[in-house]
Protein backbone atom coordinates (compact mmCIF):
# COMPACT_ATOMS: atom_id res chain seq x y z
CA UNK A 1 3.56 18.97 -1.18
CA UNK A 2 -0.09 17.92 -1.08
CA UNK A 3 1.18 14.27 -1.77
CA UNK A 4 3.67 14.09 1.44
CA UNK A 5 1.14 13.25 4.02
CA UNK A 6 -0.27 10.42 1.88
CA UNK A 7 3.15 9.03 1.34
CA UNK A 8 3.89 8.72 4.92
CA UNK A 9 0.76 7.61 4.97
CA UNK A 10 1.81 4.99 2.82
CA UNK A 11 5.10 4.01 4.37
CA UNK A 12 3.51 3.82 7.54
CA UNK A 13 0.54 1.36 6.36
CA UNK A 14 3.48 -1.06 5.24
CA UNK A 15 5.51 -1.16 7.74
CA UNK A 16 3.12 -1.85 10.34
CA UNK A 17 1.69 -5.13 8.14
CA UNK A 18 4.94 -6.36 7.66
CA UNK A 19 5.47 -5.74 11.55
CA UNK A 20 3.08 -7.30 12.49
CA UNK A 21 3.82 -10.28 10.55
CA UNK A 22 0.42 -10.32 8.68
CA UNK A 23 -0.14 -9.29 5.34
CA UNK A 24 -1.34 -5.94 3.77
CA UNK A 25 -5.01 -6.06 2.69
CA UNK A 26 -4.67 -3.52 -0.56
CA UNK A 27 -8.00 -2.69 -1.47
CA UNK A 28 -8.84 -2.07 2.59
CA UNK A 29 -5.64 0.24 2.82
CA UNK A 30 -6.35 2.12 -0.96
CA UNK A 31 -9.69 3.01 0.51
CA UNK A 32 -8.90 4.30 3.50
CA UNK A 33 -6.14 5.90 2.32
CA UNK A 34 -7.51 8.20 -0.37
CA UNK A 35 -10.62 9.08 1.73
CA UNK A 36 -7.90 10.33 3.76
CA UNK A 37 -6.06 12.20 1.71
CA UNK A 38 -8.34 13.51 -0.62
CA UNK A 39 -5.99 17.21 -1.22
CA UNK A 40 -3.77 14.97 -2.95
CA UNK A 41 -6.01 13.93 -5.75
CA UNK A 42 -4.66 10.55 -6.68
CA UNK A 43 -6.70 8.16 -8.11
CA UNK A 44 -7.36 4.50 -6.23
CA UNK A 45 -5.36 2.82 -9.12
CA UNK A 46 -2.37 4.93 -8.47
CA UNK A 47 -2.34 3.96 -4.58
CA UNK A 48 -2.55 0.73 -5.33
CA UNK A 49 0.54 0.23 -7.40
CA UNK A 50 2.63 2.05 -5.10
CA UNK A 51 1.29 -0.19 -2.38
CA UNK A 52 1.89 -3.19 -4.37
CA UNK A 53 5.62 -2.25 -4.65
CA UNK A 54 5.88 -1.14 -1.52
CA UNK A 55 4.29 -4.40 0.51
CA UNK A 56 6.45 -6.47 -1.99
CA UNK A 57 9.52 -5.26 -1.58
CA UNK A 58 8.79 -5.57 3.00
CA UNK A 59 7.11 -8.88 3.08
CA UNK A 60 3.86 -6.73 3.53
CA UNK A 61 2.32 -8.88 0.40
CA UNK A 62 3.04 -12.30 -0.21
CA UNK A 63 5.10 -13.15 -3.84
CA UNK A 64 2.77 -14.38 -6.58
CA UNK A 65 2.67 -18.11 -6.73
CA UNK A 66 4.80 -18.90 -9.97
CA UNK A 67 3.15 -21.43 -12.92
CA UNK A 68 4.33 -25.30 -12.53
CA UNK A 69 6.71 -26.08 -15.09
């Protein structure tokens, strides 16, 4: 149960940038986030992803441009 703070944590970090209307600034949010939480021993790489996924699927991070044809 060590994790369940952080994941609120988590939700809650999304849903305020895509709130807001602005976008989530990952590395900002990953840092503050696992000084945070530091009882739930997950690395910076692992907040990241779920961040990632997270802000993509809300808005929270803006789609990767896709290659011209």
């Amino acid at each position: 149960m060590a994790t369940l703070p952080l994941a609120m944590d988590i939700v809650e970090t999304v849903e305020r940038a895509a709130k807001d209307g602005g976008f989530l600034h990952v590395d900002a949010a990953v840092d503050a986030l696992v000084e945070a939480h530091p009882e739930a021993g997950v690395t910076h790489a692992e907040v990241a992803e779920v961040l990632r996924e997270e802000g993509a699927a809300t808005g929270a991070i803006p789609p990767k441009p896709r290659p011209l044809p």
